[in-house]
C-alpha atoms as a PDB file:
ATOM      1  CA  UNK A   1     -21.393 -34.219  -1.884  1.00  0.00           C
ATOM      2  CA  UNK A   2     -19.771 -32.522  -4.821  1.00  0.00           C
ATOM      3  CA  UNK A   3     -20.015 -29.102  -6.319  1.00  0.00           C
ATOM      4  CA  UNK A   4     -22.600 -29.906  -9.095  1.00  0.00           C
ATOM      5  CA  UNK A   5     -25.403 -29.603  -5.968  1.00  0.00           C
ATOM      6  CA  UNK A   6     -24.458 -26.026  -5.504  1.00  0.00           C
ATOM      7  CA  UNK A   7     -24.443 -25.308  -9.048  1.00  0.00           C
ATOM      8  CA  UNK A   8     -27.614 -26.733  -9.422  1.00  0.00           C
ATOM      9  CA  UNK A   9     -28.929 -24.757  -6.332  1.00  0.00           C
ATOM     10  CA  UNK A  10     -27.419 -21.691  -7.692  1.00  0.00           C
ATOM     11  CA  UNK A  11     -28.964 -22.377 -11.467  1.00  0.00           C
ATOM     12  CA  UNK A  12     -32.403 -22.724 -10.091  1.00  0.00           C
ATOM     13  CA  UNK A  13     -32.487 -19.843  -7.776  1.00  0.00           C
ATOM     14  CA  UNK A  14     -31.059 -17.907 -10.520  1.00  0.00           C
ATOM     15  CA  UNK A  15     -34.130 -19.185 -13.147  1.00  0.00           C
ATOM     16  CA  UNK A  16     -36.498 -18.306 -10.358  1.00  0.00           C
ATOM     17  CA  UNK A  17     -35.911 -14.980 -10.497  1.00  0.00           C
ATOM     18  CA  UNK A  18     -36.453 -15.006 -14.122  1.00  0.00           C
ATOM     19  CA  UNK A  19     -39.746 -17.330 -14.538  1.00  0.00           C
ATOM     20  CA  UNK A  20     -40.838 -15.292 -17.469  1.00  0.00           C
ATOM     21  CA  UNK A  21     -38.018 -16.207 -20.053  1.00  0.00           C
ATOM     22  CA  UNK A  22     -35.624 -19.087 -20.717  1.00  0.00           C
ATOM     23  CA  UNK A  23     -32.097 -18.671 -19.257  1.00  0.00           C
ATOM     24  CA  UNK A  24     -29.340 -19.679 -21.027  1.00  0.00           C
ATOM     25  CA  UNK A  25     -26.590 -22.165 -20.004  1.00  0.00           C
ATOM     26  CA  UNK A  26     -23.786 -19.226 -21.135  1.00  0.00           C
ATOM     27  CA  UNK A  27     -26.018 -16.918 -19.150  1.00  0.00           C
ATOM     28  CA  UNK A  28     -25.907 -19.140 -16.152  1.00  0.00           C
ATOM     29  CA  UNK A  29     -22.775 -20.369 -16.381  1.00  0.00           C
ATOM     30  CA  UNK A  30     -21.370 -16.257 -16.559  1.00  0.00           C
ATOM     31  CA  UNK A  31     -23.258 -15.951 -13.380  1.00  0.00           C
ATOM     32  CA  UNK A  32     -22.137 -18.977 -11.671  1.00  0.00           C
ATOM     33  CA  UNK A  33     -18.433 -18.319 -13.341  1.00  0.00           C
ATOM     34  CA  UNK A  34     -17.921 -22.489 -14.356  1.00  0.00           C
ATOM     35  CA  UNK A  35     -17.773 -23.456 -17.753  1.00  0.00           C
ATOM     36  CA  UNK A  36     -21.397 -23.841 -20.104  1.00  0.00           C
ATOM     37  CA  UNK A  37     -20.619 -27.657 -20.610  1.00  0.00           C
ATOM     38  CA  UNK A  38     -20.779 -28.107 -16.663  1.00  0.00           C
ATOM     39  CA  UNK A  39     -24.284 -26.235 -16.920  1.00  0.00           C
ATOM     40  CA  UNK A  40     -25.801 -28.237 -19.608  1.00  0.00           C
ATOM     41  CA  UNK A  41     -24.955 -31.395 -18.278  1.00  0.00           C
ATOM     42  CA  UNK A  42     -26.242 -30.342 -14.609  1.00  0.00           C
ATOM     43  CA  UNK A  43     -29.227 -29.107 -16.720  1.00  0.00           C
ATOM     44  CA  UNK A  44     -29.989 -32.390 -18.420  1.00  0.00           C
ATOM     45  CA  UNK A  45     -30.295 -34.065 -14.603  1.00  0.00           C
ATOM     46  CA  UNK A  46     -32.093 -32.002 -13.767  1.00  0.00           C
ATOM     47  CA  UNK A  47     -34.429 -31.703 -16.812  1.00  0.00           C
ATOM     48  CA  UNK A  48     -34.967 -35.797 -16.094  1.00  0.00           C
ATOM     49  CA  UNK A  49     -35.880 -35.444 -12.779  1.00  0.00           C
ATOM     50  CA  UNK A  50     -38.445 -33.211 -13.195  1.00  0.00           C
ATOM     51  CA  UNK A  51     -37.022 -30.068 -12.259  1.00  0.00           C
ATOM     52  CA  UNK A  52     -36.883 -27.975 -15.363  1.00  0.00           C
ATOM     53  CA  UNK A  53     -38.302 -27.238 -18.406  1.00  0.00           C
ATOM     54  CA  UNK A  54     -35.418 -26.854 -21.707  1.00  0.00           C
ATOM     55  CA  UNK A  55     -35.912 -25.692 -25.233  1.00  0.00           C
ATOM     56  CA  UNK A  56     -32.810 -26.191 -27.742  1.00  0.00           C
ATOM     57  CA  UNK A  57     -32.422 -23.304 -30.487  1.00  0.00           C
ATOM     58  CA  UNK A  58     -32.669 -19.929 -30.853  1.00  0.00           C
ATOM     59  CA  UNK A  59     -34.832 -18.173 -27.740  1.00  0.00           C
ATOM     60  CA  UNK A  60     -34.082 -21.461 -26.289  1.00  0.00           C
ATOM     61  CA  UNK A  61     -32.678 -21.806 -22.299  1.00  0.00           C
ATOM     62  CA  UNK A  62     -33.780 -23.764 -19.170  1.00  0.00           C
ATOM     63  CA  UNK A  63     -36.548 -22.509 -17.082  1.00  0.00           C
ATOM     64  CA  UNK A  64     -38.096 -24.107 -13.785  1.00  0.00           C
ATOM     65  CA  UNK A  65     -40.443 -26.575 -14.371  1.00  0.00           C
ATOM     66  CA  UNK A  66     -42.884 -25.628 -11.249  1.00  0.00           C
ATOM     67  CA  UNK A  67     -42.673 -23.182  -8.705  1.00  0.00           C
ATOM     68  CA  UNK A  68     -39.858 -22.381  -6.714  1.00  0.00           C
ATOM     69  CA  UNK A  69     -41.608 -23.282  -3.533  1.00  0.00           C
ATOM     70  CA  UNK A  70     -42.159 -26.672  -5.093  1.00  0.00           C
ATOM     71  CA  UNK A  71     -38.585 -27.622  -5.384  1.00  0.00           C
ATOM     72  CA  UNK A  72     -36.434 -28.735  -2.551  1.00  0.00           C
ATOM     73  CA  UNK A  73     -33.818 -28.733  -1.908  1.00  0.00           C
ATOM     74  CA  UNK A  74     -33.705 -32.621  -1.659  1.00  0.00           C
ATOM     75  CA  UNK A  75     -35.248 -33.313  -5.088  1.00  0.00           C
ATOM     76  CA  UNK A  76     -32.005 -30.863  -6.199  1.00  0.00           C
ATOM     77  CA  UNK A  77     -29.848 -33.225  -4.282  1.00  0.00           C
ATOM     78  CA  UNK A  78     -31.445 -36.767  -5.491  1.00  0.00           C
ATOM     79  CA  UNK A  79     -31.593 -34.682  -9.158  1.00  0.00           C
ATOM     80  CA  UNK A  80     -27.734 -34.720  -9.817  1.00  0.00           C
ATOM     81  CA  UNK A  81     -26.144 -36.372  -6.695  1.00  0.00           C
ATOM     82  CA  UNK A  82     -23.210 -39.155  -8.301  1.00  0.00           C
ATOM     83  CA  UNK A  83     -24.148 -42.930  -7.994  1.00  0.00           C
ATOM     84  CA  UNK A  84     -24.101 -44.509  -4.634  1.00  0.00           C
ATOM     85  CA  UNK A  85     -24.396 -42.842  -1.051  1.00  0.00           C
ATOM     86  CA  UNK A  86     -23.462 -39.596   0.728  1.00  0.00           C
ATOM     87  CA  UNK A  87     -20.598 -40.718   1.927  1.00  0.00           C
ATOM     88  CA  UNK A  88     -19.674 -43.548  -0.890  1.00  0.00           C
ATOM     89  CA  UNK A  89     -19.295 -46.189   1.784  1.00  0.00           C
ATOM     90  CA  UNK A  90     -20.165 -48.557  -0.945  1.00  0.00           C
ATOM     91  CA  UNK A  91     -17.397 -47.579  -3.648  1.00  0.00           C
ATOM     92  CA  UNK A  92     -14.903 -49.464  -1.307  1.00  0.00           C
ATOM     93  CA  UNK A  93     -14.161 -53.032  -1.617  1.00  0.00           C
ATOM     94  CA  UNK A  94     -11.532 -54.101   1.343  1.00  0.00           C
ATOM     95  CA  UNK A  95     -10.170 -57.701   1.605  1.00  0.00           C
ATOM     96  CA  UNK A  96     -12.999 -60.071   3.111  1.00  0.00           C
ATOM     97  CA  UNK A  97     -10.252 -62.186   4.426  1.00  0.00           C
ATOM     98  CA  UNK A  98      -8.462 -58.995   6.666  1.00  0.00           C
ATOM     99  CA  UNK A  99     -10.055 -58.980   9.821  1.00  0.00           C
ATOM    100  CA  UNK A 100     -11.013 -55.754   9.787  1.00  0.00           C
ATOM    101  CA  UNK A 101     -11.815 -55.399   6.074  1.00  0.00           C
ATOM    102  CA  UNK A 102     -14.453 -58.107   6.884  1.00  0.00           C
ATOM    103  CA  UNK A 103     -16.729 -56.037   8.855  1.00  0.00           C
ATOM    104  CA  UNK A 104     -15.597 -52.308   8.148  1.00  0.00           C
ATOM    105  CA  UNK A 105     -18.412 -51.472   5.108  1.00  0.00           C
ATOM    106  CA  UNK A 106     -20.874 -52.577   6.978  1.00  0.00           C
ATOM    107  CA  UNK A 107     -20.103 -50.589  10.025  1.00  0.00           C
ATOM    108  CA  UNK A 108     -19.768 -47.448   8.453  1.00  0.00           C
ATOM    109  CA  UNK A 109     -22.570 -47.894   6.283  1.00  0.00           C
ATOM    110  CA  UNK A 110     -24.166 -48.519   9.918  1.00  0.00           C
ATOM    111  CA  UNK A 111     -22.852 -45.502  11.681  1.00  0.00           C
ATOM    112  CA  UNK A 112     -23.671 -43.132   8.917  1.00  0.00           C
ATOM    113  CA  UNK A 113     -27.317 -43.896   7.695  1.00  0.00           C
ATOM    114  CA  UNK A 114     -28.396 -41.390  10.747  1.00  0.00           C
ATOM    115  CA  UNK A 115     -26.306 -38.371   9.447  1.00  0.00           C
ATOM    116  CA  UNK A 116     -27.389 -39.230   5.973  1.00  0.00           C
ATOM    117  CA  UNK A 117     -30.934 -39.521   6.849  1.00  0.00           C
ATOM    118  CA  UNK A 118     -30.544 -36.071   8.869  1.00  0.00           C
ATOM    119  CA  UNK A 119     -29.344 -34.387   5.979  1.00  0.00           C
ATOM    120  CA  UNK A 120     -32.056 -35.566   3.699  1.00  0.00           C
ATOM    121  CA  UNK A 121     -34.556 -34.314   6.123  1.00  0.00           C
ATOM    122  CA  UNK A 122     -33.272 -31.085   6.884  1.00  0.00           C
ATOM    123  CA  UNK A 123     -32.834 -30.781   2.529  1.00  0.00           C
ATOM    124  CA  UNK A 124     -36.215 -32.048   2.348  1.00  0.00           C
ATOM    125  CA  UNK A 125     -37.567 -28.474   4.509  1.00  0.00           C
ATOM    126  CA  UNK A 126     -35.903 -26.126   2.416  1.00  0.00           C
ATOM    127  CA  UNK A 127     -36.889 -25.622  -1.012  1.00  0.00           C
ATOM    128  CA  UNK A 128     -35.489 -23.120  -4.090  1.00  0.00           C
ATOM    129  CA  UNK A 129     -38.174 -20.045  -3.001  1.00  0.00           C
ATOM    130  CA  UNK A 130     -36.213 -20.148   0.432  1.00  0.00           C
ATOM    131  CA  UNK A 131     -32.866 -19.722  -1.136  1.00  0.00           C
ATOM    132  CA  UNK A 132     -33.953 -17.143  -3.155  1.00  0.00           C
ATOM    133  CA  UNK A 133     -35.357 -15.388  -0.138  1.00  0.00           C
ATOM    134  CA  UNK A 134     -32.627 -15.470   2.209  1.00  0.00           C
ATOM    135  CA  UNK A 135     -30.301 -14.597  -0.741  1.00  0.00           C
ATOM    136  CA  UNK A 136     -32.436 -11.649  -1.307  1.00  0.00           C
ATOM    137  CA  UNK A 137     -31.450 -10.785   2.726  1.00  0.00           C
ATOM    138  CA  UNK A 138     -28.384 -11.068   2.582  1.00  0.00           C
ATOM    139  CA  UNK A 139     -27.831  -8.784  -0.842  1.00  0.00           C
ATOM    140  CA  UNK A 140     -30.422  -5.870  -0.429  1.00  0.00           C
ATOM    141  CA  UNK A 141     -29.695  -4.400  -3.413  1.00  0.00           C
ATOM    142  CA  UNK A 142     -31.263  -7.706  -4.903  1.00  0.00           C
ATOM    143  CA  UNK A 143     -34.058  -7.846  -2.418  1.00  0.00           C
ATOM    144  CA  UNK A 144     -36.386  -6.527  -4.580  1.00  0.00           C
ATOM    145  CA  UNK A 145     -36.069  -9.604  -6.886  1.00  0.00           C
ATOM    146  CA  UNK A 146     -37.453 -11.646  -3.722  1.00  0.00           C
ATOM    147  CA  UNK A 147     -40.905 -13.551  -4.827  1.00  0.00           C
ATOM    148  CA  UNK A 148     -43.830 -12.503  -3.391  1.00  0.00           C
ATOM    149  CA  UNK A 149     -45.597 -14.976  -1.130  1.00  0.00           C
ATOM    150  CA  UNK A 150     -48.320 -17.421  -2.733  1.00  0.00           C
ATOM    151  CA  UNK A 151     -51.560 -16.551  -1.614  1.00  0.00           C
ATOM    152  CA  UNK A 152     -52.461 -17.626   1.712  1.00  0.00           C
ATOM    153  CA  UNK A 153     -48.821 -18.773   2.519  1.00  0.00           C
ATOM    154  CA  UNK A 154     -47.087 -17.391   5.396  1.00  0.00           C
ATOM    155  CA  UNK A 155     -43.426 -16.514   5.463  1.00  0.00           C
END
């Protein structure tokens, strides 16, 4: 995993605490200290999976495109992960004819569909509302940008 998945994770936690306006990728990227081209980019993977909402021009920015309880923090990963696997087992190509470059992709590939599959499950329980939150815990001063519980949800 690269660092675009925590910039992502930190752009959308950031826009959820602003749902009312557009956020800016020189606004985010100040915040996440990484350069605005970065930002757009992650931005436009995002925007085509789904995740936000942009609008170019003046009063334009990025905003989410549902709730941040709707988001996980799986979607993020699928959103701007690079081509191939976790672990880019497939992005090797050893010698058929060595004996072990023969059978050496498809081992690992074998051994580490089980931690991949773990990781997109425990992604998969943790969504952009729940970073926010625990953010919000762990900097009281900005706990009182936390998001009030839906109706009917418990915390």
């Amino acid at each position: 995993m690269n660092t675009r998945f925590a910039v992502a994770t930190y752009a959308l936690t950031f826009m959820s605490l602003s749902q009312d306006r557009m956020v800016t990728s020189d606004e985010l990227a100040a915040s996440i200290q990484t350069h605005p081209a970065l930002v757009r980019r992650m931005l436009s993977m995002l925007r085509a999976a789904g995740l936000v909402e942009t609008q170019l021009g003046p009063g334009g920015g990025a905003r989410l495109a549902r709730s941040p309880e709707r988001i996980s923090l799986l979607e993020v990963y699928q959103a701007i992960r690079a081509a191939g696997d976790l672990f880019a087992v497939g992005r090797i190509s050893p010698n058929p004819r060595c004996p072990m470059g023969a059978g050496i992709q498809a081992t690992l590939e074998c051994v580490l569909a089980g931690p991949e599959q773990a990781l997109r499950d425990a992604l998969g329980r943790v969504s952009i509302r729940d970073l926010l939150n625990e953010a919000g815990a762990r900097v009281p001063r900005y706990g009182e940008h936390v998001l009030p519980a839906p109706a009917g949800a418990a915390r």
